[in-house]
C-alpha atoms as a PDB file:
ATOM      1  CA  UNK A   1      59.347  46.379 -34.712  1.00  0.00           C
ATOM      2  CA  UNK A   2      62.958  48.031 -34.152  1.00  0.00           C
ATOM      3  CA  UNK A   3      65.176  45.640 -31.735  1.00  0.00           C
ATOM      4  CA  UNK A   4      64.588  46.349 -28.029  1.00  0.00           C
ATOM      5  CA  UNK A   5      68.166  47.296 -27.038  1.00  0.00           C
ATOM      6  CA  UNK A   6      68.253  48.735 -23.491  1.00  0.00           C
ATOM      7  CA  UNK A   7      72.299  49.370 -23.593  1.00  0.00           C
ATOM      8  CA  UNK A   8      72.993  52.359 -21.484  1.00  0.00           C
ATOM      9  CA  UNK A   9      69.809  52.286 -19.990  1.00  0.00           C
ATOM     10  CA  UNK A  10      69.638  52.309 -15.815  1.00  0.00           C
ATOM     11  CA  UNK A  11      66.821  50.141 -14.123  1.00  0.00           C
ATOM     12  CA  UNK A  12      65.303  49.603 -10.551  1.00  0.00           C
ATOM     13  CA  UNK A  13      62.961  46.886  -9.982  1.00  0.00           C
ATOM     14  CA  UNK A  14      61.579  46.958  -6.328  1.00  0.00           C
ATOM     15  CA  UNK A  15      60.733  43.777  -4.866  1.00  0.00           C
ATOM     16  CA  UNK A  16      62.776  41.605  -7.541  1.00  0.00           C
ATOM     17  CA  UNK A  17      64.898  39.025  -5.154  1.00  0.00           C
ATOM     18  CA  UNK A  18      62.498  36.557  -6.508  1.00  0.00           C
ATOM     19  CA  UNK A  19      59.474  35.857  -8.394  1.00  0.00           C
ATOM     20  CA  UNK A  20      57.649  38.305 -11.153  1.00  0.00           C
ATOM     21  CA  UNK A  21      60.083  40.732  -9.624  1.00  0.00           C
ATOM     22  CA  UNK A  22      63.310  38.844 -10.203  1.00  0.00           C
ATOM     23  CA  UNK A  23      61.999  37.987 -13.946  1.00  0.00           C
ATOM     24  CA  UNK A  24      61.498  41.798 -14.886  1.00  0.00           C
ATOM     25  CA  UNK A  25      65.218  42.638 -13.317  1.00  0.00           C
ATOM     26  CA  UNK A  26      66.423  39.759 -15.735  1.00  0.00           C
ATOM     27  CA  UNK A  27      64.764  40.551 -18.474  1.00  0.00           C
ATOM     28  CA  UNK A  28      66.147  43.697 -18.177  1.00  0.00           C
ATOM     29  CA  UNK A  29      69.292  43.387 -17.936  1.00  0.00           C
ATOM     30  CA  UNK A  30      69.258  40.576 -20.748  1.00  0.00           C
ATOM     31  CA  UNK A  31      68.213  43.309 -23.039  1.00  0.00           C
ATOM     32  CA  UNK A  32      71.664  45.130 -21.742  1.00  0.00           C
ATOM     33  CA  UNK A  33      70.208  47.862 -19.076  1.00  0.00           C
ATOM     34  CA  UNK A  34      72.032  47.947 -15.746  1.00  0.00           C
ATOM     35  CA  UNK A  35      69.533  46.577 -12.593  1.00  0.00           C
ATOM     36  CA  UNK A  36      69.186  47.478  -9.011  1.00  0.00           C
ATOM     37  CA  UNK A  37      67.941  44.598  -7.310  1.00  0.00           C
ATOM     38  CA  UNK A  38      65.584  45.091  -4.388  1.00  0.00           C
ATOM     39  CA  UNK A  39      64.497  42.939  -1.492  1.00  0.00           C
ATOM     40  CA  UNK A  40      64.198  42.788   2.196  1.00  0.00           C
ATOM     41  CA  UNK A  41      66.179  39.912   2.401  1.00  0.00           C
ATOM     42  CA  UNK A  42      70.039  40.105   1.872  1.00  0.00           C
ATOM     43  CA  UNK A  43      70.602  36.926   0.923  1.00  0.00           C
ATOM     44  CA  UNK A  44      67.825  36.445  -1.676  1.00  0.00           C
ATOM     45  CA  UNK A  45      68.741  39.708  -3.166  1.00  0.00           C
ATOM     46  CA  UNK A  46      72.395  38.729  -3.166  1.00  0.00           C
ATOM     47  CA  UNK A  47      71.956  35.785  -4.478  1.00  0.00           C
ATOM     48  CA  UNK A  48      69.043  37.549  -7.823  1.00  0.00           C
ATOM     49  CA  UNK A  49      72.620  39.395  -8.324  1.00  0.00           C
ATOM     50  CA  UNK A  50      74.322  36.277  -8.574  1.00  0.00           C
ATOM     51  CA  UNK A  51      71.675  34.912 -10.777  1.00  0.00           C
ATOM     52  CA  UNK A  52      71.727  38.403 -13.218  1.00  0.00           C
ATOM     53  CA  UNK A  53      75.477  38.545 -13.472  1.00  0.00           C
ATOM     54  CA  UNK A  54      75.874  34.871 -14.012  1.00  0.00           C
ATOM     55  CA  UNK A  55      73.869  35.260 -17.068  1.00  0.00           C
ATOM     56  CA  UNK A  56      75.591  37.731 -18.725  1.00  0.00           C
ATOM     57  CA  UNK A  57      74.024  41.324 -17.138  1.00  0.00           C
ATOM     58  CA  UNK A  58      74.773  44.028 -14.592  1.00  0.00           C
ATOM     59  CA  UNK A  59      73.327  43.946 -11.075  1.00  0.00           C
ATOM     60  CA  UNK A  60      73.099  45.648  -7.748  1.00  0.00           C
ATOM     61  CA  UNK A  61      71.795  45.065  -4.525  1.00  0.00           C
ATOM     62  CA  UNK A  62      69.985  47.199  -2.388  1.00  0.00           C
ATOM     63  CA  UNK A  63      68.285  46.149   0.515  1.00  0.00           C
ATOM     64  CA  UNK A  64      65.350  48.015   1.801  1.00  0.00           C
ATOM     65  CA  UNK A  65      61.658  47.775   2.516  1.00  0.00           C
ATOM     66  CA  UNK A  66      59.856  50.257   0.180  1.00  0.00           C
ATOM     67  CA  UNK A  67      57.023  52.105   1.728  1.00  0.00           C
ATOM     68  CA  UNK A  68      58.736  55.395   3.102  1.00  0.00           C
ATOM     69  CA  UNK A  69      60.653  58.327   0.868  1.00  0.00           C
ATOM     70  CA  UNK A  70      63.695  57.595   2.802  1.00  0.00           C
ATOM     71  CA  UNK A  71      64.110  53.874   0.843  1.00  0.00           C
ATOM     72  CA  UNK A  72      63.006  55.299  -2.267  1.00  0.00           C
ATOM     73  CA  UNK A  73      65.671  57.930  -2.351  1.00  0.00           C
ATOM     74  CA  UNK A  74      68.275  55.230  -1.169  1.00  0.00           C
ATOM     75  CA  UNK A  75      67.286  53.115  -3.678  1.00  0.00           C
ATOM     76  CA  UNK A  76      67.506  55.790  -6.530  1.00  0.00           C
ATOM     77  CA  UNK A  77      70.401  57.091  -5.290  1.00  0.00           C
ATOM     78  CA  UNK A  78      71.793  53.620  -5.707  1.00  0.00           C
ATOM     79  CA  UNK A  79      71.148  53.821  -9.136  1.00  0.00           C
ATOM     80  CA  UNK A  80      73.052  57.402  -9.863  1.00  0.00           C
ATOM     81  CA  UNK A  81      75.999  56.235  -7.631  1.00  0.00           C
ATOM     82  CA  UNK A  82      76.617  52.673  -8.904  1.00  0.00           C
ATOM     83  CA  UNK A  83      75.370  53.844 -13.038  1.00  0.00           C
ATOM     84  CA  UNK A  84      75.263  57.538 -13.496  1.00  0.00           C
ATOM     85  CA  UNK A  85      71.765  57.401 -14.496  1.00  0.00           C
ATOM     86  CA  UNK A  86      67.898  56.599 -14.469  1.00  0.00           C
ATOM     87  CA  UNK A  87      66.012  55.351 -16.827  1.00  0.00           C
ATOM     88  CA  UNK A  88      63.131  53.046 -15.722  1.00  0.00           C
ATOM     89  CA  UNK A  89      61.465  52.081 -12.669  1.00  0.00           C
ATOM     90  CA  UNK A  90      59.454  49.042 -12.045  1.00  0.00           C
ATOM     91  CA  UNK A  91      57.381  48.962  -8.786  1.00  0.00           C
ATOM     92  CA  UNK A  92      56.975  45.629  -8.318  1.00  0.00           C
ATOM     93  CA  UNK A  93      57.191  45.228  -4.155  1.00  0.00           C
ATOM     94  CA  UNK A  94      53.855  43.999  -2.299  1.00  0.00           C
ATOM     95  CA  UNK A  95      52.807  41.875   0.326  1.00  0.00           C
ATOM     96  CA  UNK A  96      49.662  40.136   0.866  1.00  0.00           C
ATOM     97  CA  UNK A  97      47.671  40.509   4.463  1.00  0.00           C
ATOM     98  CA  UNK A  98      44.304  38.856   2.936  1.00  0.00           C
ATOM     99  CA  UNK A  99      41.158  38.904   4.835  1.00  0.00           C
ATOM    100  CA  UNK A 100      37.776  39.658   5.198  1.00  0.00           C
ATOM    101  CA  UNK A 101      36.444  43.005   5.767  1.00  0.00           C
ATOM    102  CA  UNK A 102      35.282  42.245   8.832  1.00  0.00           C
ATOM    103  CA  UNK A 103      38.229  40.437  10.316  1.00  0.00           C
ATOM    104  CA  UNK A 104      40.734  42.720   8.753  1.00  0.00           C
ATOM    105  CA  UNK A 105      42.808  44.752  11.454  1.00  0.00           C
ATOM    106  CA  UNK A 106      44.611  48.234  10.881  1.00  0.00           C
ATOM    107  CA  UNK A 107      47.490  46.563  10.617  1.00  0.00           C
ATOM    108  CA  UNK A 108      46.901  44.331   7.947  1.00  0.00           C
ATOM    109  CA  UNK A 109      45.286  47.377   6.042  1.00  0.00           C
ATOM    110  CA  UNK A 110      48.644  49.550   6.588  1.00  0.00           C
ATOM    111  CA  UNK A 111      50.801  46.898   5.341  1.00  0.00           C
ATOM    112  CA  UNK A 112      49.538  46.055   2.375  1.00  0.00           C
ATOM    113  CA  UNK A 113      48.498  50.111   1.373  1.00  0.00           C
ATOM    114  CA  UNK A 114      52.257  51.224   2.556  1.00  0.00           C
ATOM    115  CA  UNK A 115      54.005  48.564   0.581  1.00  0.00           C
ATOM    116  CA  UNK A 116      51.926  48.859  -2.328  1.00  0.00           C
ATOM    117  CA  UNK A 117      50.385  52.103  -2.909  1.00  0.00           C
ATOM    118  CA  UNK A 118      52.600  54.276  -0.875  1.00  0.00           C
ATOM    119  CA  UNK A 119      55.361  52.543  -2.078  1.00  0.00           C
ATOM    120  CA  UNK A 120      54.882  53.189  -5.279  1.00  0.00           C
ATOM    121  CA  UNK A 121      53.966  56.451  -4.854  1.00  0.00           C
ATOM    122  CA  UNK A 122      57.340  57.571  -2.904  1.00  0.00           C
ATOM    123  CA  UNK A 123      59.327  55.423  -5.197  1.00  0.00           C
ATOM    124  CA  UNK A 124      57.731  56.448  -8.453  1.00  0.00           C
ATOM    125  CA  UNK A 125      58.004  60.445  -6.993  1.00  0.00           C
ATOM    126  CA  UNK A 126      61.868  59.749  -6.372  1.00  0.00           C
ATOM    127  CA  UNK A 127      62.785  58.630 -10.006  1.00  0.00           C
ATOM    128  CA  UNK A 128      60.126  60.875 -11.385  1.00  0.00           C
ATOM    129  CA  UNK A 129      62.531  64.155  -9.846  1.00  0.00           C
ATOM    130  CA  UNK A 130      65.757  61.725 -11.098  1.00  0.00           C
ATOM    131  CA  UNK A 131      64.442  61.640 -14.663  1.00  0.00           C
ATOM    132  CA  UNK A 132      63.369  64.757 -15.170  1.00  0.00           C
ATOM    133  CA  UNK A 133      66.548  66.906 -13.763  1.00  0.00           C
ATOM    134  CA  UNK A 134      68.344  63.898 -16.200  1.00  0.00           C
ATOM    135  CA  UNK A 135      65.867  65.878 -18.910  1.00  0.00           C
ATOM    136  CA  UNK A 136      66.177  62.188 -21.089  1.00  0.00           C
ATOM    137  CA  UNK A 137      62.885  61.074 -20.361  1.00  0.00           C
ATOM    138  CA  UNK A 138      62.142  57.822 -18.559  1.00  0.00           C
ATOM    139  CA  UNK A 139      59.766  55.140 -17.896  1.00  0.00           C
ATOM    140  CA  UNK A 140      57.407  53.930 -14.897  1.00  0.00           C
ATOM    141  CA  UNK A 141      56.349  50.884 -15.271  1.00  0.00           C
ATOM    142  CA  UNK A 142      53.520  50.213 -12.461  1.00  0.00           C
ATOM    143  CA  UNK A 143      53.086  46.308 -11.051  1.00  0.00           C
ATOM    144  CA  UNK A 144      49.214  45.765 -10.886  1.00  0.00           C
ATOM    145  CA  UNK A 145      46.573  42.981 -10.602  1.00  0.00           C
ATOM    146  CA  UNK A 146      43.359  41.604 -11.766  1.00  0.00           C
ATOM    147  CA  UNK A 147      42.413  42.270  -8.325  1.00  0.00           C
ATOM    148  CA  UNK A 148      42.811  46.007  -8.673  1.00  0.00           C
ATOM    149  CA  UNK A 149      41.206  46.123 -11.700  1.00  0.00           C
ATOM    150  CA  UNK A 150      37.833  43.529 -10.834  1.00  0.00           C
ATOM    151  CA  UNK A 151      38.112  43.253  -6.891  1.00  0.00           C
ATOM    152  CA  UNK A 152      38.954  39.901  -5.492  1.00  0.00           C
ATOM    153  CA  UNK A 153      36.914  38.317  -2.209  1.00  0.00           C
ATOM    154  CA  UNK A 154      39.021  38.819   1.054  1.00  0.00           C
ATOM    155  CA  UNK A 155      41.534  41.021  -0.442  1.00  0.00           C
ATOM    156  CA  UNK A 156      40.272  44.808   0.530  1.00  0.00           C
ATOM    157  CA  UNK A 157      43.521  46.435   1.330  1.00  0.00           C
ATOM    158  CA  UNK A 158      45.499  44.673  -1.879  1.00  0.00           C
ATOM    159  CA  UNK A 159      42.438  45.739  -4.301  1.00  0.00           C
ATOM    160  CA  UNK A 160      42.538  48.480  -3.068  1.00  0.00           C
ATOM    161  CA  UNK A 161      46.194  49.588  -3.560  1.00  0.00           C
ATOM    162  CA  UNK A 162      46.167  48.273  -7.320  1.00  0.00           C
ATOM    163  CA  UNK A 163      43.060  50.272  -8.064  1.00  0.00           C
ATOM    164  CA  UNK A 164      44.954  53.105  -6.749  1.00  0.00           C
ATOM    165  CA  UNK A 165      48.148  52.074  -9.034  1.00  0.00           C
ATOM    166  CA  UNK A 166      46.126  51.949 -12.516  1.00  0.00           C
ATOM    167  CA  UNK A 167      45.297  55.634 -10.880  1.00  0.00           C
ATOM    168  CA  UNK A 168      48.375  56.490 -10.692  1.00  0.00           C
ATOM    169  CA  UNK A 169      49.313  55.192 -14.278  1.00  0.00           C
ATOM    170  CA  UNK A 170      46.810  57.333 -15.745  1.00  0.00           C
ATOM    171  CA  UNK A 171      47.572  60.913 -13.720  1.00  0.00           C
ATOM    172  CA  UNK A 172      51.060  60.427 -13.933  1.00  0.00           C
ATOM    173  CA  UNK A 173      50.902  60.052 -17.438  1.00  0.00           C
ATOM    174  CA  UNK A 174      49.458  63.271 -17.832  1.00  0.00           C
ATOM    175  CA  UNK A 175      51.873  64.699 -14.892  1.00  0.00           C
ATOM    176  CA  UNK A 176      55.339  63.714 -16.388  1.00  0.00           C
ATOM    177  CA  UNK A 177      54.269  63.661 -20.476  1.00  0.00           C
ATOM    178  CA  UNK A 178      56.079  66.649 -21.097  1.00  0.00           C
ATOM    179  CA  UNK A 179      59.196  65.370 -19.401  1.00  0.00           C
ATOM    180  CA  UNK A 180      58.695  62.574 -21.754  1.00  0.00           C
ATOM    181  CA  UNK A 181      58.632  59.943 -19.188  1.00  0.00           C
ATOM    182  CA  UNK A 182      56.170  57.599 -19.975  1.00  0.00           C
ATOM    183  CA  UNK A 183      53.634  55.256 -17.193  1.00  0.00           C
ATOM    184  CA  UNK A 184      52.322  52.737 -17.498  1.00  0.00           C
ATOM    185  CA  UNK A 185      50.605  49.818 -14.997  1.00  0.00           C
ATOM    186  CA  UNK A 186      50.966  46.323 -15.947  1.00  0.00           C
ATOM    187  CA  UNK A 187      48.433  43.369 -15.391  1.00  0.00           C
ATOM    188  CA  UNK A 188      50.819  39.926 -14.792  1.00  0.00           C
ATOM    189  CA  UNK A 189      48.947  36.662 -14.315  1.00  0.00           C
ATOM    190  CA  UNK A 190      51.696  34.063 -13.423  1.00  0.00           C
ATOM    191  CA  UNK A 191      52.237  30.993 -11.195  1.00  0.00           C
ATOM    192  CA  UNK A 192      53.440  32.557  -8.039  1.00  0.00           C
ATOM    193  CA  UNK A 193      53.159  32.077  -4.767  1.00  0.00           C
ATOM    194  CA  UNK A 194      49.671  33.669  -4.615  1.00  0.00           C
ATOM    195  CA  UNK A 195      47.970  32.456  -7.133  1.00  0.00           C
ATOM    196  CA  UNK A 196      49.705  28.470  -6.388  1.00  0.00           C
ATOM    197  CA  UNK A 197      46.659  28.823  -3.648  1.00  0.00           C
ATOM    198  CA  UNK A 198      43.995  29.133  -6.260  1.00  0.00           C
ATOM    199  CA  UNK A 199      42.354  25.159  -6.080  1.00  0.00           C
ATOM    200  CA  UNK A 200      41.574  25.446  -9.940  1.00  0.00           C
ATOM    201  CA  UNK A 201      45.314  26.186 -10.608  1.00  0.00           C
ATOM    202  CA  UNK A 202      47.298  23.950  -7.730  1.00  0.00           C
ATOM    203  CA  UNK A 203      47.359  20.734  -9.578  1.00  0.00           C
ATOM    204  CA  UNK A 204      48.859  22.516 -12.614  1.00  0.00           C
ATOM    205  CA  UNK A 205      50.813  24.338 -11.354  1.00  0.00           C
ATOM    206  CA  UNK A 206      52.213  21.351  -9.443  1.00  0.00           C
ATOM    207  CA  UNK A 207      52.810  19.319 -12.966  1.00  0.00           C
ATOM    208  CA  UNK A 208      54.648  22.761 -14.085  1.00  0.00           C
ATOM    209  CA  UNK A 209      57.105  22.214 -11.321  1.00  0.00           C
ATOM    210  CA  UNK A 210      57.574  18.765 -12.457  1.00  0.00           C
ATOM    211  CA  UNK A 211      58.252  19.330 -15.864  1.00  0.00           C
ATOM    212  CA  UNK A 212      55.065  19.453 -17.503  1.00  0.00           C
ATOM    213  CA  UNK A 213      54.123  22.404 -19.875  1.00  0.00           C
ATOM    214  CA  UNK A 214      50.665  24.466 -18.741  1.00  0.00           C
ATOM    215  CA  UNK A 215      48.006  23.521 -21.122  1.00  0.00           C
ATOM    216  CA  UNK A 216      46.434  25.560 -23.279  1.00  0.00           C
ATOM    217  CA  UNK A 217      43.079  26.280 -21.776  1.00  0.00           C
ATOM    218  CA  UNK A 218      45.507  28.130 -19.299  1.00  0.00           C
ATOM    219  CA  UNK A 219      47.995  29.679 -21.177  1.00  0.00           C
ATOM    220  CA  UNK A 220      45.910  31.313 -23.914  1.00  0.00           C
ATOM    221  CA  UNK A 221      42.317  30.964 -22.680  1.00  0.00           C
ATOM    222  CA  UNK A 222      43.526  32.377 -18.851  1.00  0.00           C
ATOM    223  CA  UNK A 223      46.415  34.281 -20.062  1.00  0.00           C
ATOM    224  CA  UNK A 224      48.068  32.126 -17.162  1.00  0.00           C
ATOM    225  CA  UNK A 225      51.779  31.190 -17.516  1.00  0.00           C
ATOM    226  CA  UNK A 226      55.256  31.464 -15.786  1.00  0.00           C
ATOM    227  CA  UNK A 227      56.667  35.008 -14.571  1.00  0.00           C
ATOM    228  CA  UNK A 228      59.250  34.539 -17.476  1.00  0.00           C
ATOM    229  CA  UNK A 229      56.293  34.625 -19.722  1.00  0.00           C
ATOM    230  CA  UNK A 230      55.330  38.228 -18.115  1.00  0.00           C
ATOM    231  CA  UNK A 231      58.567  39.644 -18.169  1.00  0.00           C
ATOM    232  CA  UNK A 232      58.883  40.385 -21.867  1.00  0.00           C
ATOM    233  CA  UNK A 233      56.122  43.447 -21.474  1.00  0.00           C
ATOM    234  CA  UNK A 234      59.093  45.848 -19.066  1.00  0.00           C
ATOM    235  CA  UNK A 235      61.747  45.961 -21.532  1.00  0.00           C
ATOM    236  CA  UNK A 236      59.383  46.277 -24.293  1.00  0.00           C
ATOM    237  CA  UNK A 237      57.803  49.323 -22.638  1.00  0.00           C
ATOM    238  CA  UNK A 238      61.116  50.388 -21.478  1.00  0.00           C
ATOM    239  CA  UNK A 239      62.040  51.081 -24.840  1.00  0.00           C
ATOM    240  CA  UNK A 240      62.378  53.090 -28.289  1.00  0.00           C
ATOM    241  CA  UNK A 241      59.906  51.047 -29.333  1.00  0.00           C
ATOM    242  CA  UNK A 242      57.128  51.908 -26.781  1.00  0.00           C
ATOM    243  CA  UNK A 243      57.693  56.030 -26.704  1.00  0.00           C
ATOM    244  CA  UNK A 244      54.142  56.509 -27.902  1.00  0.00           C
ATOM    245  CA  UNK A 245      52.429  53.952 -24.846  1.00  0.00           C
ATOM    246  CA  UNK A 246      51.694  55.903 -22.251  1.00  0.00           C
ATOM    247  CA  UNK A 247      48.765  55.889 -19.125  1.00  0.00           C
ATOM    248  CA  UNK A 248      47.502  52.248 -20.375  1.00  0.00           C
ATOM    249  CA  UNK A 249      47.263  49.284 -18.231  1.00  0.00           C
ATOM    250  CA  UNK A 250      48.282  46.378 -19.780  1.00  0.00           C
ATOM    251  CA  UNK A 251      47.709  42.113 -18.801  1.00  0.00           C
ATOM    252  CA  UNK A 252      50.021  39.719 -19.851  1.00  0.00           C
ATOM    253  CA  UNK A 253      50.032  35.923 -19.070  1.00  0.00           C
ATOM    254  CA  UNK A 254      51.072  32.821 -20.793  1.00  0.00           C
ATOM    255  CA  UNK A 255      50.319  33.561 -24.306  1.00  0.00           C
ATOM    256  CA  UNK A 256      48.151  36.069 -24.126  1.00  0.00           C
ATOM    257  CA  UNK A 257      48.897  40.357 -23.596  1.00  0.00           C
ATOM    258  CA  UNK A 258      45.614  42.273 -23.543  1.00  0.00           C
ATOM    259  CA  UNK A 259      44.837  46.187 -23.235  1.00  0.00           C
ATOM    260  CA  UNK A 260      42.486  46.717 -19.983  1.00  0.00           C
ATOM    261  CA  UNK A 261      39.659  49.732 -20.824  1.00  0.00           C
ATOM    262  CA  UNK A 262      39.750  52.666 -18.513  1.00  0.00           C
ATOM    263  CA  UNK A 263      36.707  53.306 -16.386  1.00  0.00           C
ATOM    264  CA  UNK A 264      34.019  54.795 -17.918  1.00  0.00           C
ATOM    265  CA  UNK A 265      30.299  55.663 -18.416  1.00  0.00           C
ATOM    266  CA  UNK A 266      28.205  52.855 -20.375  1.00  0.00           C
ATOM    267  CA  UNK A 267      24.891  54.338 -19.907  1.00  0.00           C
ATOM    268  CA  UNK A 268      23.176  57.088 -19.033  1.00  0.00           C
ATOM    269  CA  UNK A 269      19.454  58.842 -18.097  1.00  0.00           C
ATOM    270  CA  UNK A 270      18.289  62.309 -17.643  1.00  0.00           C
ATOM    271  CA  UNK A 271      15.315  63.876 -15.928  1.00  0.00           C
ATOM    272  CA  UNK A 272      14.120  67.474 -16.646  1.00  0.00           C
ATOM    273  CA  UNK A 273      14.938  68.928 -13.491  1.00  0.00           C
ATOM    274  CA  UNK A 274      17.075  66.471 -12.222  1.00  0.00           C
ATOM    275  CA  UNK A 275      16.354  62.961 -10.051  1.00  0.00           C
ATOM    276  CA  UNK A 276      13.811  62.183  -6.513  1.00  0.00           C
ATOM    277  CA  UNK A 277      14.249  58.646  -4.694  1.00  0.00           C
ATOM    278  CA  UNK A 278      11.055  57.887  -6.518  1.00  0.00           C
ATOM    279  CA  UNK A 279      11.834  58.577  -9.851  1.00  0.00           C
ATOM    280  CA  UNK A 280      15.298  56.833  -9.663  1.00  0.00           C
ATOM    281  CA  UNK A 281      13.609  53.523  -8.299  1.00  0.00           C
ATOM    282  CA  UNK A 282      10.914  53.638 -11.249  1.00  0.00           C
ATOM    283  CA  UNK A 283      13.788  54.295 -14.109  1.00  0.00           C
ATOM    284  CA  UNK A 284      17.366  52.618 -13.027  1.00  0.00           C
ATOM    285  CA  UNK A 285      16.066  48.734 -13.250  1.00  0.00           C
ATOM    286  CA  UNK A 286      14.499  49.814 -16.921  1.00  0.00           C
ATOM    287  CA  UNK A 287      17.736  52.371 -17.814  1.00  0.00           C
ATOM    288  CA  UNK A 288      21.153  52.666 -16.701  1.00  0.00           C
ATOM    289  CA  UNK A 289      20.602  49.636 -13.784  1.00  0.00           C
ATOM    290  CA  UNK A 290      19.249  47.159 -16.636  1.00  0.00           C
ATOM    291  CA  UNK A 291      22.572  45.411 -17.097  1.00  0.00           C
ATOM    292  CA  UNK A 292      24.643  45.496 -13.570  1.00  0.00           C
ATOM    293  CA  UNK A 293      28.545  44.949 -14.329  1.00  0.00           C
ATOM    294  CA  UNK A 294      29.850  41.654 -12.876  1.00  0.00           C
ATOM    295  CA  UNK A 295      32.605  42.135  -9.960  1.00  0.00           C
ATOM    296  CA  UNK A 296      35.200  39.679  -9.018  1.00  0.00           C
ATOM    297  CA  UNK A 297      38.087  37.836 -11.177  1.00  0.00           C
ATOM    298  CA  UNK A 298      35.957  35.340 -13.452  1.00  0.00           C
ATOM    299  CA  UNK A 299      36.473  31.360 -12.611  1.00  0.00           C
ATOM    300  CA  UNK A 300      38.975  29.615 -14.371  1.00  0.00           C
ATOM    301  CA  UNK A 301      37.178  27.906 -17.537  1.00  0.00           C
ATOM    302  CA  UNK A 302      38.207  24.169 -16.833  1.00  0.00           C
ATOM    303  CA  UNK A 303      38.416  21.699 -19.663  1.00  0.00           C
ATOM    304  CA  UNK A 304      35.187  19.495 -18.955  1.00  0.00           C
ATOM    305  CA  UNK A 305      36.659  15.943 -17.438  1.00  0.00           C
END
């Protein structure tokens, strides 16, 4: 595997004043490409700069909720004035509004879908006509979740914008091949502030913070580590080295990285003349209905006490 060396190479990273974000923008730049930071918050984003530049990169600010075209183009246009260039995107921004279906509100469903999906989609559309007037080619690198690719009880609007995003990776794929850009979503599974509310994970998450390594049932068995240990998947598709990876969604957590399979048919039955009611309640339990696929993000497997 050639070096990843992202010299020259012009990043964005939405939502990166802290968290998964911040560890993509410095992984980034530590493999040399010039970041623009993004948060809602000047001082956190000021102070991810700080944090880049301290270490050795190149950073930028840019302070702007993403949701609407006019933040995307800022924040692209960012990029061209401060670099020249660019070269990858990483939509990484969200929110969480978590509830019930029955107790959700409008609100909470806008939030979440304009942040996330729409988001993406105006931000990924702004570097998409960037990279290919640039005729260099590019890379989209999509921020997704287990949620979006299993469902997850309570969270309708955010499963529902990361479904959409593994959507996206696949049609834009297709879309922008040509232009060589390549997409691709990403699956992270990291202590963060979401997933510190899990029960199984809180206590060791807790010892993490206190200087104790994750065990291994966690790191390997739940693919469930630090953002640092999800960070090293965007510069590795950002590069040379991952031209041919295109349209694939792809976990990472702790020690583990994993491919995720596309939807597809598993079974199938036919009927001359095609299905009644009555025929498809005396064939499904016996045919395609005879092994149901699970929903849901599985349990953590806890070591027996």
């Amino acid at each position: 595997m050639p070096s990843i060396d992202l010299t020259g190479k012009v990043a964005v990273v939405t939502g990166s004043g802290r968290g998964l974000g911040l560890a993509y923008a410095h992984a980034l730049a530590a493999h040399g490409a010039s970041v623009v930071v993004n948060d809602i918050d000047e001082a956190v984003a000021e102070q991810a700069v700080k944090s880049i530049t301290e270490a050795g990169g190149t950073a930028v600010a840019e302070v702007v909720p993403v949701g609407t075209t006019e933040a995307a183009e800022r924040l692209v246009n960012r990029a061209v004035e401060e670099f020249g260039r660019l070269d990858i995107l990483v939509t990484n921004a969200g929110i969480l509004r978590d509830k019930v279906l029955w107790k959700m509100t409008d609100e909470d469903f806008d939030a979440v879908i304009t942040t996330h999906l729409k988001g993406t989609f105006t931000c990924a559309r702004a570097a998409a006509v960037r990279m290919r007037e640039q005729g260099e080619g590019g890379s989209l690198i999509l921020v997704g979740s287990p949620a979006g690719q299993r469902g997850n009880f309570g969270q309708t609007n955010y499963s529902a914008a990361k479904a959409g995003i593994a959507a996206f990776a696949r049609t834009w794929s297709m879309e922008l091949g040509r232009a060589g850009i390549t997409v691709n979503a990403i699956v992270p599974v990291a202590a963060t502030a979401m997933t510190e509310t899990i029960p199984a994970f809180a206590p060791y998450i807790e010892a993490m913070r206190n200087g104790e390594p994750l065990p291994d049932f966690l790191r390997k068995g739940e693919g469930f580590g630090t953002p640092e240990d999800c960070a090293a998947l965007v510069p590795f598709l950002a590069s040379e080295a991952a031209r041919g990876i295109t349209g694939q969604a792809i976990g990472i957590g702790g020690d583990k990285v994993a491919l995720w399979s596309h939807p597809q048919e598993i079974s199938a039955a036919y009927a001359d003349g095609g299905w009644t009611p009555d025929t498809l309640a005396d064939a499904f339990p016996t045919s395609v209905g005879a092994e149901l696929q699970s929903v849901g993000i599985p349990a953590p497997k806890l070591p027996e006490a």
